[in-house]
PDB file of N, CA and C in Angstrom:
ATOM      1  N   UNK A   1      97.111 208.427 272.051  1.00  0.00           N
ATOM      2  CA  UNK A   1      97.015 207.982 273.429  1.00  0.00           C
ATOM      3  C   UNK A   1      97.101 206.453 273.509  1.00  0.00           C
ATOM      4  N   UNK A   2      96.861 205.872 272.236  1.00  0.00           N
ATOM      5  CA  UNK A   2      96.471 204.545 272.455  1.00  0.00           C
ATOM      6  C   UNK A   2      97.793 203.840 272.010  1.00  0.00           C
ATOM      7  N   UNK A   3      98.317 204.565 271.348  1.00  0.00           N
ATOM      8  CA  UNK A   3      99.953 203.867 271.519  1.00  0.00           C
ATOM      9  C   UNK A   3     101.074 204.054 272.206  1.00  0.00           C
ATOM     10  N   UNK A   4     100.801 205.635 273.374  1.00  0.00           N
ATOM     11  CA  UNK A   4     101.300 205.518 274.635  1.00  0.00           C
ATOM     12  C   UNK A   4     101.227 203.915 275.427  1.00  0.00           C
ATOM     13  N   UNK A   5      99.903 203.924 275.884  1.00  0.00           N
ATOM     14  CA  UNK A   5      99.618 203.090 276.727  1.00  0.00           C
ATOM     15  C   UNK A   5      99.673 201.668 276.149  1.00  0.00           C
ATOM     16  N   UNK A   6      99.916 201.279 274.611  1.00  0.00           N
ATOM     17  CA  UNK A   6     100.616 200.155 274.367  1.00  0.00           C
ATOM     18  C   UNK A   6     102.320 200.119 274.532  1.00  0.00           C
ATOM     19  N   UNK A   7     102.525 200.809 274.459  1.00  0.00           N
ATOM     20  CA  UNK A   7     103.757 201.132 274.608  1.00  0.00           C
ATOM     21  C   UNK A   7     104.187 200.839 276.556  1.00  0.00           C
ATOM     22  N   UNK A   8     103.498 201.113 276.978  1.00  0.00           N
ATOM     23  CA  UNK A   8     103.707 200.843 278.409  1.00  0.00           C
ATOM     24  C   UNK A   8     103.444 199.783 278.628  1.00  0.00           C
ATOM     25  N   UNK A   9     102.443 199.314 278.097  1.00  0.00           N
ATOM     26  CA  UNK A   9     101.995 197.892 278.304  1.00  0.00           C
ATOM     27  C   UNK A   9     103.160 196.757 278.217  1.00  0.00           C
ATOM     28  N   UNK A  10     103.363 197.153 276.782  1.00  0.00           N
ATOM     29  CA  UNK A  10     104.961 196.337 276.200  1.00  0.00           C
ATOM     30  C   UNK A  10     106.235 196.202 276.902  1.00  0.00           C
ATOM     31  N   UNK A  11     106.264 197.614 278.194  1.00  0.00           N
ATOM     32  CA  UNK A  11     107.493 197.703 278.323  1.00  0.00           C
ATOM     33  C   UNK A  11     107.404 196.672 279.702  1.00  0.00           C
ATOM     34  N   UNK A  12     106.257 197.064 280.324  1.00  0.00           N
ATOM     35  CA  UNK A  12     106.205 196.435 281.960  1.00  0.00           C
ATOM     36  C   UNK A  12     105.964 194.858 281.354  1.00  0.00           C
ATOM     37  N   UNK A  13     105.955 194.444 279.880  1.00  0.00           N
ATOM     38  CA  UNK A  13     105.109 192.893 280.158  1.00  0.00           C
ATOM     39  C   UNK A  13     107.128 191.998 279.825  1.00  0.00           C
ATOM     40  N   UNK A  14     108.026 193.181 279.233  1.00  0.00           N
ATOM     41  CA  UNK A  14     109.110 192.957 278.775  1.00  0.00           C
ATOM     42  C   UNK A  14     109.569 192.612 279.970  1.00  0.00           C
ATOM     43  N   UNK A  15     109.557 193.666 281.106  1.00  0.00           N
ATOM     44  CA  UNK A  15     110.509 194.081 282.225  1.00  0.00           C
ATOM     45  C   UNK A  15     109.492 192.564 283.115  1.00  0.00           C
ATOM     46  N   UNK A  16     108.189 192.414 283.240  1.00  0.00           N
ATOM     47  CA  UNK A  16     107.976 191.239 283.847  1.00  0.00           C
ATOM     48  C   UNK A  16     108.787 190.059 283.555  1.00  0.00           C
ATOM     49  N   UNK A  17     108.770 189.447 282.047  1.00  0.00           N
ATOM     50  CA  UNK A  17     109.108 188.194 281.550  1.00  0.00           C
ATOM     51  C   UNK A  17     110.792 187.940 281.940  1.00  0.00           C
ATOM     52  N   UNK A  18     111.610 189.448 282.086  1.00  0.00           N
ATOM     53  CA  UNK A  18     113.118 189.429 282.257  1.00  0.00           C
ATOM     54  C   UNK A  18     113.044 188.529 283.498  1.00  0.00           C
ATOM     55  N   UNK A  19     112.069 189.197 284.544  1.00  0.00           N
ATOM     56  CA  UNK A  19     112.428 189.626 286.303  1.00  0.00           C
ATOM     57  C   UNK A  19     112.095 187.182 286.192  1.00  0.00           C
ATOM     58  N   UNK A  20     110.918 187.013 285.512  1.00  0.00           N
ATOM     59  CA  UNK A  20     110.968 185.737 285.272  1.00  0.00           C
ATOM     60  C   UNK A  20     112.105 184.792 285.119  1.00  0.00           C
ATOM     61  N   UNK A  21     112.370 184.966 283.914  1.00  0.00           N
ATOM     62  CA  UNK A  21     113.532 184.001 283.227  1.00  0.00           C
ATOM     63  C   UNK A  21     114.807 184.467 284.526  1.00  0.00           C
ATOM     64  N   UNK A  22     114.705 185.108 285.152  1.00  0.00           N
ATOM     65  CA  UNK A  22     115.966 184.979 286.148  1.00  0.00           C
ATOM     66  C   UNK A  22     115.022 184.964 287.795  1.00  0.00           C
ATOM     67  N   UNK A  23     114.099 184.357 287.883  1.00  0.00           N
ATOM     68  CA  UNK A  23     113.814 184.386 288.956  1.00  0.00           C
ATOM     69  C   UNK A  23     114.419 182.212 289.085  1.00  0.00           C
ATOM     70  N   UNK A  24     114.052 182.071 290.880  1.00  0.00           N
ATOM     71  CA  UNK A  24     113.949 180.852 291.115  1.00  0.00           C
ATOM     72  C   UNK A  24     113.043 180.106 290.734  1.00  0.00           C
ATOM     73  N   UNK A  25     112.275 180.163 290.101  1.00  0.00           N
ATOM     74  CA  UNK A  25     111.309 179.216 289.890  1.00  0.00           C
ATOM     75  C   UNK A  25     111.654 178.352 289.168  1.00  0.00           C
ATOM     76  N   UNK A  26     110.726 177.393 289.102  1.00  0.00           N
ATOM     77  CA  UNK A  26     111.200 175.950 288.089  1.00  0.00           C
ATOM     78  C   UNK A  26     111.222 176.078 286.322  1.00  0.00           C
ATOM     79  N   UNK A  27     111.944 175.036 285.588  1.00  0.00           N
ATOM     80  CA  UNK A  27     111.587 176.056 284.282  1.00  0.00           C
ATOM     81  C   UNK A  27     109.886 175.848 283.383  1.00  0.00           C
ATOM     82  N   UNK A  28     109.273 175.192 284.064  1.00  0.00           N
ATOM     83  CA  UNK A  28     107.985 174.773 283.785  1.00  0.00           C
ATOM     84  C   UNK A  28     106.888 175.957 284.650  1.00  0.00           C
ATOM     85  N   UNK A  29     107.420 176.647 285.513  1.00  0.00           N
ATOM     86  CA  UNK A  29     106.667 177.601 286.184  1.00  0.00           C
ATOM     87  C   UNK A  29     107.057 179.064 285.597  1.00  0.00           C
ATOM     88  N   UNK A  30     108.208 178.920 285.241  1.00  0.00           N
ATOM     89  CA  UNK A  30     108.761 180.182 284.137  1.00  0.00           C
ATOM     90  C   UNK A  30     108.120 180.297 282.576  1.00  0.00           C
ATOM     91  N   UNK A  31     107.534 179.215 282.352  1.00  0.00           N
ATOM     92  CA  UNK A  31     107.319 179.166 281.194  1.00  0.00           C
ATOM     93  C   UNK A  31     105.634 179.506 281.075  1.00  0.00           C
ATOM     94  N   UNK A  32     104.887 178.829 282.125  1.00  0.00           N
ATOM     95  CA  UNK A  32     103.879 178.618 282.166  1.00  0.00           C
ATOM     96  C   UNK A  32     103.180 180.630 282.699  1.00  0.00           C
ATOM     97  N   UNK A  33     104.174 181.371 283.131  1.00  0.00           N
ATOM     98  CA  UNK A  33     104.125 182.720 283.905  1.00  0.00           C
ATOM     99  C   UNK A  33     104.248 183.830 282.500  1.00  0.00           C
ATOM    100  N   UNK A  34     104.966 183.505 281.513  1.00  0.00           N
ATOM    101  CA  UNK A  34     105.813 183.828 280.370  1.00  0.00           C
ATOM    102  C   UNK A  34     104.552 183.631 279.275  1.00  0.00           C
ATOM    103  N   UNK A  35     104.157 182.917 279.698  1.00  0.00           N
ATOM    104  CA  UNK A  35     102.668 182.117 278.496  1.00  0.00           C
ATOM    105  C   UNK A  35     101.684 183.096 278.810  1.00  0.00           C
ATOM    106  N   UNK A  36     101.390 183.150 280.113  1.00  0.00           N
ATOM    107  CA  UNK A  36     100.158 184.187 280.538  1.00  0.00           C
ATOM    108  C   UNK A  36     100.510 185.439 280.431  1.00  0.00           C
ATOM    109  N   UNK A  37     101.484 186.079 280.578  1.00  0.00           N
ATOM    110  CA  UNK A  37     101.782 187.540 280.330  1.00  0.00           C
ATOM    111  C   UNK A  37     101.434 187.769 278.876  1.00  0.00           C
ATOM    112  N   UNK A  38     101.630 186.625 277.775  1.00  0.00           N
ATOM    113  CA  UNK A  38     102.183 186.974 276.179  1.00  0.00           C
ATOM    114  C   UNK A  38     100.883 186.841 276.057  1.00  0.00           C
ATOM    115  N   UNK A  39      99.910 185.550 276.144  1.00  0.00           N
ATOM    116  CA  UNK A  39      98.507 185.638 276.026  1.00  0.00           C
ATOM    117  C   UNK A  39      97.539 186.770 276.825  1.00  0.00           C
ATOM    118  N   UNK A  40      97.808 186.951 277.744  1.00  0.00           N
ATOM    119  CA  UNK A  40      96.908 188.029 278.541  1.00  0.00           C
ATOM    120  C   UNK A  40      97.532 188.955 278.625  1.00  0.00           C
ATOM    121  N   UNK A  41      98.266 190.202 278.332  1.00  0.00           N
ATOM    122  CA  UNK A  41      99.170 191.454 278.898  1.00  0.00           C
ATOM    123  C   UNK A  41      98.821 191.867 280.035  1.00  0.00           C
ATOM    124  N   UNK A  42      98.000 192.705 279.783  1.00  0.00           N
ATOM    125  CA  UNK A  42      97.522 193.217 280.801  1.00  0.00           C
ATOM    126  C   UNK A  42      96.919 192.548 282.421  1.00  0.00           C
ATOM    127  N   UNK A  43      96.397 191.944 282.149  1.00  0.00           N
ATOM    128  CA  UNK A  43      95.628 190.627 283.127  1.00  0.00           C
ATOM    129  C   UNK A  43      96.691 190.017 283.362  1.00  0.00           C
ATOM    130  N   UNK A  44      97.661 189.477 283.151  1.00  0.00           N
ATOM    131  CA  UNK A  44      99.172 188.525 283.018  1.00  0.00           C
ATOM    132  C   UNK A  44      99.748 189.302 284.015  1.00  0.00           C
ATOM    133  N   UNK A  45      99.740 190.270 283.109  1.00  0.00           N
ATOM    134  CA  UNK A  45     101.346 191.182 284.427  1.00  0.00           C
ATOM    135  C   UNK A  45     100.648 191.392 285.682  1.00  0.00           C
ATOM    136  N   UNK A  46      99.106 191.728 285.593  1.00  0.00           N
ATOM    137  CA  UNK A  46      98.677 191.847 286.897  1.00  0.00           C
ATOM    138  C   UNK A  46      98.819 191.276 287.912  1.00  0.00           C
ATOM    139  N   UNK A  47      98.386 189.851 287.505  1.00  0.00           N
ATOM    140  CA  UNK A  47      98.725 188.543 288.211  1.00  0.00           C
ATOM    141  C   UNK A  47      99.842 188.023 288.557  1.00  0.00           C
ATOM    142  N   UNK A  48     100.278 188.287 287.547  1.00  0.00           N
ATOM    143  CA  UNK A  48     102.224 187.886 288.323  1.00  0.00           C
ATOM    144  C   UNK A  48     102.653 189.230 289.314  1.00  0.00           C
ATOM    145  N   UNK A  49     102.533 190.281 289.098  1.00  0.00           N
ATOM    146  CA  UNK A  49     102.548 190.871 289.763  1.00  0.00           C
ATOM    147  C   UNK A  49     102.233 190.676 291.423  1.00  0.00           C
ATOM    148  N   UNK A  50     100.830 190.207 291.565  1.00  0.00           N
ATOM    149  CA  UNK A  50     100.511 189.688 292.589  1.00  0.00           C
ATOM    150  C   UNK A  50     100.822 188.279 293.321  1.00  0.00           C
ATOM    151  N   UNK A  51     100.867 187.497 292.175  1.00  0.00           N
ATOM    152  CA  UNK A  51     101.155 186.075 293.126  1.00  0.00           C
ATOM    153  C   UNK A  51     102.420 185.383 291.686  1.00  0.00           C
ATOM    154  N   UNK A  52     102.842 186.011 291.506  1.00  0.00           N
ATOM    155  CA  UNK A  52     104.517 185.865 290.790  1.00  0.00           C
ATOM    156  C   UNK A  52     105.800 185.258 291.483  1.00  0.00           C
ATOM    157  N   UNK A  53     106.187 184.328 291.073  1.00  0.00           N
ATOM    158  CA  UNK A  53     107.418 184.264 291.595  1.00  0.00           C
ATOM    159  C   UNK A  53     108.284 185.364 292.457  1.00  0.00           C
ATOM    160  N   UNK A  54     108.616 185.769 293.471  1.00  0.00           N
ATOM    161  CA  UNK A  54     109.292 186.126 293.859  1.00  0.00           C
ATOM    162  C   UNK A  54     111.313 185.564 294.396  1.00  0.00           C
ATOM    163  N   UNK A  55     111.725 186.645 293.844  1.00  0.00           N
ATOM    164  CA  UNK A  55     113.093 186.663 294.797  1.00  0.00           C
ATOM    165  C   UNK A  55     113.083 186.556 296.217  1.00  0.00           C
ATOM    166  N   UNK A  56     114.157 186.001 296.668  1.00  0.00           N
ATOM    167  CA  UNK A  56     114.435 185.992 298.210  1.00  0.00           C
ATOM    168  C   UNK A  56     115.561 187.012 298.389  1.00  0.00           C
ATOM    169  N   UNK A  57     114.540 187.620 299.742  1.00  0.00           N
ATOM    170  CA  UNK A  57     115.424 189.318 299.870  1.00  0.00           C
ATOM    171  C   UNK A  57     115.835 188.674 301.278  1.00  0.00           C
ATOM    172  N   UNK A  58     116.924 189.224 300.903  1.00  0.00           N
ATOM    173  CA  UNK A  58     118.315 189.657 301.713  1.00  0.00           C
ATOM    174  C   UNK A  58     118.087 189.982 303.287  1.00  0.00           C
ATOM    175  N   UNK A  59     117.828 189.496 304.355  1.00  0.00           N
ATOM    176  CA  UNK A  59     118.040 190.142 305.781  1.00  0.00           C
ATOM    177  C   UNK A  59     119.130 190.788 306.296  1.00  0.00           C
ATOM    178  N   UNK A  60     118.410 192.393 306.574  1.00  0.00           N
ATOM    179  CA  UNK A  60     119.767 193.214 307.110  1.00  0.00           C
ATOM    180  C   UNK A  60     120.335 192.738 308.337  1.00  0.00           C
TER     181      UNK A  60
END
């Protein structure tokens, strides 16, 4: 069970750091977002999750 849920851990902290390195942010705010995911996983992705760089979406 416990290497399921590392295994998930790994994949969402992968799929975070991508959605990063191609977001707008500066490269000192990419790096600094990239630092906390690798040091914190879990706690990291949370947080970016929540107050993360975002993309600018598209108006229909």
């Amino acid at each position: 069970m416990e290497v399921i849920l590392g295994l998930v851990v790994l994949a969402l902290d992968i799929w975070a750091i991508m959605n990063i390195v191609s977001s707008p942010a500066t490269t000192g705010a990419k790096i600094l977002w990239a630092l906390l995911i690798v040091i914190m996983p879990i706690l990291g992705f949370i947080i970016w999750l929540v107050a993360g760089p975002r993309r600018a979406v598209a108006a229909l």
